[in-house]
C-alpha atoms as a PDB file:
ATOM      1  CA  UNK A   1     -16.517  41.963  45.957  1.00  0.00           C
ATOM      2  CA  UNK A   2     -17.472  38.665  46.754  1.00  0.00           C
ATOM      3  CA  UNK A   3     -19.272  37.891  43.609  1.00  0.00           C
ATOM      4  CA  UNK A   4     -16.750  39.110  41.423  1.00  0.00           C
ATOM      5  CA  UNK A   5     -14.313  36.883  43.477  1.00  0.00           C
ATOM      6  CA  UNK A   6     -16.319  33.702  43.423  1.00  0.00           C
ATOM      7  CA  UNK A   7     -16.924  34.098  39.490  1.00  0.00           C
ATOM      8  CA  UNK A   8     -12.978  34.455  39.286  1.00  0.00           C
ATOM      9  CA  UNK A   9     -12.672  30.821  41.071  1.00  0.00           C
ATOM     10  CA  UNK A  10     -15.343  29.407  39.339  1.00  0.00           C
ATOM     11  CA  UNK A  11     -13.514  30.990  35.948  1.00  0.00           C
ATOM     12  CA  UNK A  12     -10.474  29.539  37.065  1.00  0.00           C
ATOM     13  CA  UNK A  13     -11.556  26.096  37.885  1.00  0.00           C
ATOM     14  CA  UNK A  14     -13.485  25.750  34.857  1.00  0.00           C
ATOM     15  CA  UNK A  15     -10.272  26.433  32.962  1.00  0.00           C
ATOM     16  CA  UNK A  16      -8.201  24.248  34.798  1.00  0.00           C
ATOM     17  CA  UNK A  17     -10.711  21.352  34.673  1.00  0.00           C
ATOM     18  CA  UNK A  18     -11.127  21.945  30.842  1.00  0.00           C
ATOM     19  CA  UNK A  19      -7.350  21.736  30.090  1.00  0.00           C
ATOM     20  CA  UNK A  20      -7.105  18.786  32.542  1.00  0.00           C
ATOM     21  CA  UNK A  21      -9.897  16.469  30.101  1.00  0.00           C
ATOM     22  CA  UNK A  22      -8.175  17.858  27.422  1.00  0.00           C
ATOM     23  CA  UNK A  23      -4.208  16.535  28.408  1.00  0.00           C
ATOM     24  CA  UNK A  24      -5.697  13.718  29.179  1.00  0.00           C
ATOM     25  CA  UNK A  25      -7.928  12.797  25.643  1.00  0.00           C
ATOM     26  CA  UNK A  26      -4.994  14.117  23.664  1.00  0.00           C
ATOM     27  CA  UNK A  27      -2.329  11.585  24.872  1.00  0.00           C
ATOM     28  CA  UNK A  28      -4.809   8.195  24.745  1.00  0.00           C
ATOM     29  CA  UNK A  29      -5.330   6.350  21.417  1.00  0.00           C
ATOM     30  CA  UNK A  30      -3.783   3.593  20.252  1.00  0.00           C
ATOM     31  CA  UNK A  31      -0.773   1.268  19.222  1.00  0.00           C
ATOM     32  CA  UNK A  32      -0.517  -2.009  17.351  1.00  0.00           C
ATOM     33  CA  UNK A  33       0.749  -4.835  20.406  1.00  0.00           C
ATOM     34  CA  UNK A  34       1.239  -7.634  18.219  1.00  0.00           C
ATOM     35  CA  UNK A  35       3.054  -8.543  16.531  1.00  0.00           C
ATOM     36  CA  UNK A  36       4.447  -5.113  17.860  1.00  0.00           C
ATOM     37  CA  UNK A  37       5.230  -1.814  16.452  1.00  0.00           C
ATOM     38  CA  UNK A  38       8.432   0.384  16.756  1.00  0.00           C
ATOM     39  CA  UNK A  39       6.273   2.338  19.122  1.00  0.00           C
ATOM     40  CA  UNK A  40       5.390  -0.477  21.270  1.00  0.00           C
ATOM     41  CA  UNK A  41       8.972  -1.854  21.215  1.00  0.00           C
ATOM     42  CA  UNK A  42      10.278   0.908  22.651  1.00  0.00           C
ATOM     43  CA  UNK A  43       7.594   1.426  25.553  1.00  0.00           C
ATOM     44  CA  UNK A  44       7.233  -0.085  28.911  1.00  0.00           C
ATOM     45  CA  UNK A  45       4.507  -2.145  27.635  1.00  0.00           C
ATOM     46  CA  UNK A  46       6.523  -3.730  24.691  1.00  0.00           C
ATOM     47  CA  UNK A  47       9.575  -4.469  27.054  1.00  0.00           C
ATOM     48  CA  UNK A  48      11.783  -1.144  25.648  1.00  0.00           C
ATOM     49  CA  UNK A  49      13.209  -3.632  23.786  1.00  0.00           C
ATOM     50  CA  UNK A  50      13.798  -0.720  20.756  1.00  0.00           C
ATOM     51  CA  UNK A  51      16.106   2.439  21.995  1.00  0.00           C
ATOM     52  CA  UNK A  52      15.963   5.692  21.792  1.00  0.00           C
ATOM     53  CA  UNK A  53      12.554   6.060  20.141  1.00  0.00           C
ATOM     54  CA  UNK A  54      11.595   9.525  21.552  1.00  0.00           C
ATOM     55  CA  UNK A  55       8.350  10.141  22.719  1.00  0.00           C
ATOM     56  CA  UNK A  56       6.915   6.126  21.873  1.00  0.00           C
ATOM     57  CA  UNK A  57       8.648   5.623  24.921  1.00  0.00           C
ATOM     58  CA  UNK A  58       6.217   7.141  27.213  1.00  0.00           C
ATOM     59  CA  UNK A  59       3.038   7.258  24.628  1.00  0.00           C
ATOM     60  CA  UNK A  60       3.298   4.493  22.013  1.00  0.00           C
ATOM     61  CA  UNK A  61      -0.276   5.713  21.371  1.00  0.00           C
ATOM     62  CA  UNK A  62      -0.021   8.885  20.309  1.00  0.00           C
ATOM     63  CA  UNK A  63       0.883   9.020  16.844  1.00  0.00           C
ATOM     64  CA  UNK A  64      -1.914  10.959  15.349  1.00  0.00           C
ATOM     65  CA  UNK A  65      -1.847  12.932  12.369  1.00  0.00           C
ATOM     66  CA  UNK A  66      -3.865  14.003   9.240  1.00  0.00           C
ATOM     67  CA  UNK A  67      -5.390  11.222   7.645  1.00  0.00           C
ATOM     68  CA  UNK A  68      -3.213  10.241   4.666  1.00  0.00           C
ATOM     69  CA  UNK A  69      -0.107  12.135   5.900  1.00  0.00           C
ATOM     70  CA  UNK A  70       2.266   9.865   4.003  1.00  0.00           C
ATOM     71  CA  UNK A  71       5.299  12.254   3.789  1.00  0.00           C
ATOM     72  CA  UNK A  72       8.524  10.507   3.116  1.00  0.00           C
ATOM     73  CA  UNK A  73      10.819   9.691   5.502  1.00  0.00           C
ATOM     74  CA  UNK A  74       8.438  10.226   8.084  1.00  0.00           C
ATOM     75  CA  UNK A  75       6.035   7.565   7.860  1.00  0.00           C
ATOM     76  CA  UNK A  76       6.714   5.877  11.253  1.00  0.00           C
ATOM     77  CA  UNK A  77       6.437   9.082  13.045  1.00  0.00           C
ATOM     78  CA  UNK A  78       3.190  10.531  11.024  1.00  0.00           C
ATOM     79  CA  UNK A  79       5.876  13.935  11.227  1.00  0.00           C
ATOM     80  CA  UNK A  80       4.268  14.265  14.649  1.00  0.00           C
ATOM     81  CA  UNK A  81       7.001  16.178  17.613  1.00  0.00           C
ATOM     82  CA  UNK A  82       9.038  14.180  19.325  1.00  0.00           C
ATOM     83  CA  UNK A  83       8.435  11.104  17.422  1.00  0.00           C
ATOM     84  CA  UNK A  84      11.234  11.511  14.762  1.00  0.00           C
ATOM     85  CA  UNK A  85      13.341   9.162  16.081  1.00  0.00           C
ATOM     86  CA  UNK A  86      10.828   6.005  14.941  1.00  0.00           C
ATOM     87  CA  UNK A  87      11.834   7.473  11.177  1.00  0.00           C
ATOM     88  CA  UNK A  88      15.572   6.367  11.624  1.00  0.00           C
ATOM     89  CA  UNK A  89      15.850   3.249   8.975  1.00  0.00           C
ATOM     90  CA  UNK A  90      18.576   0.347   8.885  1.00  0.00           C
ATOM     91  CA  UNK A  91      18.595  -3.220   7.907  1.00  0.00           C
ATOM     92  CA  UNK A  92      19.378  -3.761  11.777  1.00  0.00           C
ATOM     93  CA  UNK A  93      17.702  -0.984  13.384  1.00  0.00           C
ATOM     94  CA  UNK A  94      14.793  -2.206  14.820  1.00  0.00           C
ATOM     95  CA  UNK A  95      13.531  -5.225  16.762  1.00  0.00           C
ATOM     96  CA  UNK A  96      11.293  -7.815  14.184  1.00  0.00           C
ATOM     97  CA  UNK A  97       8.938 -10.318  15.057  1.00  0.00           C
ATOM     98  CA  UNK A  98       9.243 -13.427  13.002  1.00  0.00           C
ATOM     99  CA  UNK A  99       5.956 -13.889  10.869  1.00  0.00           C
ATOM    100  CA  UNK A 100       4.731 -16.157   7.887  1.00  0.00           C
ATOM    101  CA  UNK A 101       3.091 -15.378   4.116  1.00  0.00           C
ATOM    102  CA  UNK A 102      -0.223 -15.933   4.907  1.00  0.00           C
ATOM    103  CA  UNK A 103      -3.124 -15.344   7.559  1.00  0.00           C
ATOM    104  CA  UNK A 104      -1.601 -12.458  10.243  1.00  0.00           C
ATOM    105  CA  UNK A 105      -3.252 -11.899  13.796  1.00  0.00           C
ATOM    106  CA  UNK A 106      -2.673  -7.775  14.015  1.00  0.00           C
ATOM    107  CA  UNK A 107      -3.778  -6.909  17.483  1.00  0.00           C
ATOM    108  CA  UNK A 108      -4.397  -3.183  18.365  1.00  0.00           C
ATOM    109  CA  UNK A 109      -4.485  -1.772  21.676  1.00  0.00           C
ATOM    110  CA  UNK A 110      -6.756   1.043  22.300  1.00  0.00           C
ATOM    111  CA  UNK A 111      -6.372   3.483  24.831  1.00  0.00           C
ATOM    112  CA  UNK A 112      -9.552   5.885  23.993  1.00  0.00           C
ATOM    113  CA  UNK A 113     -11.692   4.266  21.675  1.00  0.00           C
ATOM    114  CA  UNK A 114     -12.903   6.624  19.019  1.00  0.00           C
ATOM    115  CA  UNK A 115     -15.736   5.843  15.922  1.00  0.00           C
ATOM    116  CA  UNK A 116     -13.982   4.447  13.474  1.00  0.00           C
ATOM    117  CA  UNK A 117     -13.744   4.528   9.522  1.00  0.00           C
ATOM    118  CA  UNK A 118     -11.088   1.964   8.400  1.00  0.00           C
ATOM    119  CA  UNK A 119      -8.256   0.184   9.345  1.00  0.00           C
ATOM    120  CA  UNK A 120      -5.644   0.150   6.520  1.00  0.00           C
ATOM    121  CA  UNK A 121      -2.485  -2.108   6.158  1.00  0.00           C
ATOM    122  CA  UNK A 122       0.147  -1.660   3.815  1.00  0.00           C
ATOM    123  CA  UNK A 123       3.170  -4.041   3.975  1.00  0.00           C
ATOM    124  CA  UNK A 124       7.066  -2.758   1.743  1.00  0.00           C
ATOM    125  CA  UNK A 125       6.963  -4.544  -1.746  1.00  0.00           C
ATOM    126  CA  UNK A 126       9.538  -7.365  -2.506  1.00  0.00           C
ATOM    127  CA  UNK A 127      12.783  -5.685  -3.472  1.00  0.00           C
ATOM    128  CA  UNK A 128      12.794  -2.506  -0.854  1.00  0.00           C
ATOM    129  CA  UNK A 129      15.858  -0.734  -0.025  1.00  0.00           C
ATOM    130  CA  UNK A 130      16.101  -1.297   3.913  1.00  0.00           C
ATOM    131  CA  UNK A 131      18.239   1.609   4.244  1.00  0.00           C
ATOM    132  CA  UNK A 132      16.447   3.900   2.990  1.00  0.00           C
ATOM    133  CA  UNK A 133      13.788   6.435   4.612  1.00  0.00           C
ATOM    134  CA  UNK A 134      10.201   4.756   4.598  1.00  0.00           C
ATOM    135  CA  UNK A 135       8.306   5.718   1.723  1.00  0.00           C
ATOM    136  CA  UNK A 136       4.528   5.054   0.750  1.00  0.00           C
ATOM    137  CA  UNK A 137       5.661   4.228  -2.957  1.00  0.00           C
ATOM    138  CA  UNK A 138       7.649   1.505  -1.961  1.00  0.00           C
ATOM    139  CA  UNK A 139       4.295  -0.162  -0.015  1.00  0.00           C
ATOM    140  CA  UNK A 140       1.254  -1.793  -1.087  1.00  0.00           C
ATOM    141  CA  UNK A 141      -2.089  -2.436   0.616  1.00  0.00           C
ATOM    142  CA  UNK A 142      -2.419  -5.705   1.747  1.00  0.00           C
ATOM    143  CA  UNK A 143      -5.895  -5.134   3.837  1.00  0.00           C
ATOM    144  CA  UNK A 144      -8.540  -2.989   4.926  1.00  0.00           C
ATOM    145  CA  UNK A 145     -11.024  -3.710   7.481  1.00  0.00           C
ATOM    146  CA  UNK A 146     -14.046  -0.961   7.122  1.00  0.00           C
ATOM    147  CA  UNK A 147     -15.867  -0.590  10.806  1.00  0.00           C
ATOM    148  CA  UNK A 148     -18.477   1.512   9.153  1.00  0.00           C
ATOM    149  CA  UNK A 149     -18.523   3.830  11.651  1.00  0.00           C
ATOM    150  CA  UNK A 150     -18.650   1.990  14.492  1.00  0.00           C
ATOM    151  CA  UNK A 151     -17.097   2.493  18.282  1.00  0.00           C
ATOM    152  CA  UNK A 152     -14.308  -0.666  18.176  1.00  0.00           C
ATOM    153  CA  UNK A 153     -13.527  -2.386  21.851  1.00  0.00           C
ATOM    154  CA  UNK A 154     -10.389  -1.228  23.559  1.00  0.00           C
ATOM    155  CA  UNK A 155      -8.332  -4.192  22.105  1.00  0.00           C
ATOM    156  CA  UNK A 156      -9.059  -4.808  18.310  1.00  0.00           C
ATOM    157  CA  UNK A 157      -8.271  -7.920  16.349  1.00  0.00           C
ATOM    158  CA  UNK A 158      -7.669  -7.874  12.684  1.00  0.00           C
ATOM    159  CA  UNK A 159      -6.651 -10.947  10.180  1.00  0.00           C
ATOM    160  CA  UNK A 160      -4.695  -9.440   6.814  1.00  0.00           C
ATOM    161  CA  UNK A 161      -2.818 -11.733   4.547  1.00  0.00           C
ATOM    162  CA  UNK A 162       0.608 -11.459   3.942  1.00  0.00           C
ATOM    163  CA  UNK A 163       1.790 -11.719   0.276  1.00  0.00           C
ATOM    164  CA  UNK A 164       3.117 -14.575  -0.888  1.00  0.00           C
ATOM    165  CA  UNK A 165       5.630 -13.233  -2.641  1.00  0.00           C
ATOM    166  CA  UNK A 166       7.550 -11.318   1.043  1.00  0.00           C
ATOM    167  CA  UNK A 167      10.509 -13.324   2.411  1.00  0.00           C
ATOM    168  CA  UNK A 168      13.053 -11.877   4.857  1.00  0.00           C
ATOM    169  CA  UNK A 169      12.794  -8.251   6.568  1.00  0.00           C
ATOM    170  CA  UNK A 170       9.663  -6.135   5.816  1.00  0.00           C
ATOM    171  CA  UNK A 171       7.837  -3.124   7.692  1.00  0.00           C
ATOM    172  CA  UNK A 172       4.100  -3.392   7.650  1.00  0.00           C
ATOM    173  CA  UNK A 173       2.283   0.028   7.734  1.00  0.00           C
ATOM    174  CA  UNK A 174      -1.108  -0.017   9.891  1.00  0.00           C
ATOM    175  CA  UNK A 175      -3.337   3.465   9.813  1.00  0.00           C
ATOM    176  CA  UNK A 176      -6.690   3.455  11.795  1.00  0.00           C
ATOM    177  CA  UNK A 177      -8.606   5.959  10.378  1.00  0.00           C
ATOM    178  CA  UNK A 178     -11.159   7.579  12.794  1.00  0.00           C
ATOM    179  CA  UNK A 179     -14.800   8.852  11.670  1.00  0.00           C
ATOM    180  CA  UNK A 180     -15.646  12.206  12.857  1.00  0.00           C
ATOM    181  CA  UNK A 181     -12.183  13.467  12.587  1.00  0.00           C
ATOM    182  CA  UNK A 182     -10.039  14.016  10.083  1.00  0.00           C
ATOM    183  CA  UNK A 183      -7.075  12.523  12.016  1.00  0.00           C
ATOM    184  CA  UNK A 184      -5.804   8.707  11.873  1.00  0.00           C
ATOM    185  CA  UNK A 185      -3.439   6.832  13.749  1.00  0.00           C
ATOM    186  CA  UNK A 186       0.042   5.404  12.296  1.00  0.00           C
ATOM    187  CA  UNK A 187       1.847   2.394  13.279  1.00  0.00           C
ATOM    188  CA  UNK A 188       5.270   1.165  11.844  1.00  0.00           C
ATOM    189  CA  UNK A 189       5.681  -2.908  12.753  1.00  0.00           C
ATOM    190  CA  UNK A 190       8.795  -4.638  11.537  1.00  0.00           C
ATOM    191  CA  UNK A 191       8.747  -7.955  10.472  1.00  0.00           C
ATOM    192  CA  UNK A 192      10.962 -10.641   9.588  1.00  0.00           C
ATOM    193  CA  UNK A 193       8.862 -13.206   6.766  1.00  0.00           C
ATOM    194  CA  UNK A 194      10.000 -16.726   7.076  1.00  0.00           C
END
């Protein structure tokens, strides 16, 4: 009786300790801080300066989908739960840092570092529609950093170049890609080209 009760603990425990790591890995990534995302906007860390922004507002971090999950319409959210408010686009919608054409500081902040593949940026060609849903067609790449694999520090600087050719109110589109997963990261930063 006493074995069978003391492998039910230890059952128990085990459980409860294995769904404990696993909360806690599944809600720690990353966001893009600066200049800052919609995500990061509407967080504690990014002032909450965006509203209603669903889930962002606790875990800016924790858009993770399928790599290349570029449905449209849903690029800001990835299509992940609760994040389907970031999708919502307006001319006036959202807050935008002021940038220039040219070299662009993108700073990410990591929350769980994991081996990385690349870090892609894609920035809304001259002549988008604002008020429409975000859609890949409408972007180009402007940069890609490859890490080769490596494990990146928990804050990760990246120079990109912004086109020439942007003026006024874009949304730059930053994916990290991870590794050993088949997962990346997604990151919708509005910006307002001087």
């Amino acid at each position: 009786m006493k074995k069978t009760m003391l492998k039910a603990v230890l059952t128990l425990s085990l459980l409860v300790g294995g769904l404990s790591v696993s909360a806690t890995v599944s809600h720690a990534h990353g966001y893009v801080s600066s200049p800052g995302s919609r995500a990061y906007f509407g967080s504690a860390q990014g002032g909450k300066i965006n509203k209603n922004v669903g889930r962002a507002e606790w875990e800016p971090q924790s858009i993770e989908a399928t790599k290349n999950t570029f449905t449209p319409g849903k690029l800001a959210s990835a299509g992940v739960s609760g994040f389907e408010p970031l999708d919502v686009q307006t001319t006036d919608r959202w807050h935008k840092s002021d940038i220039t054409t040219g070299p662009l500081a993108i700073n990410w902040t990591l929350t769980a570092r994991h081996r990385t593949s690349t870090w892609d940026y894609y920035m809304t060609k001259q002549g988008w529609n604002q008020n429409q849903p975000l859609d890949i067609k409408n972007f180009d790449l402007i940069g890609r950093v490859d890490d080769k694999a490596t494990i990146p520090e928990a804050s990760v600087n990246h120079t990109i170049t912004v086109p020439s050719d942007r003026k006024g109110y874009h949304v730059i589109y930053a994916v990290w890609n991870v590794f050993d997963t088949t997962n990346a990261f997604y990151q919708a930063i509005d910006v307002n080209v001087k």
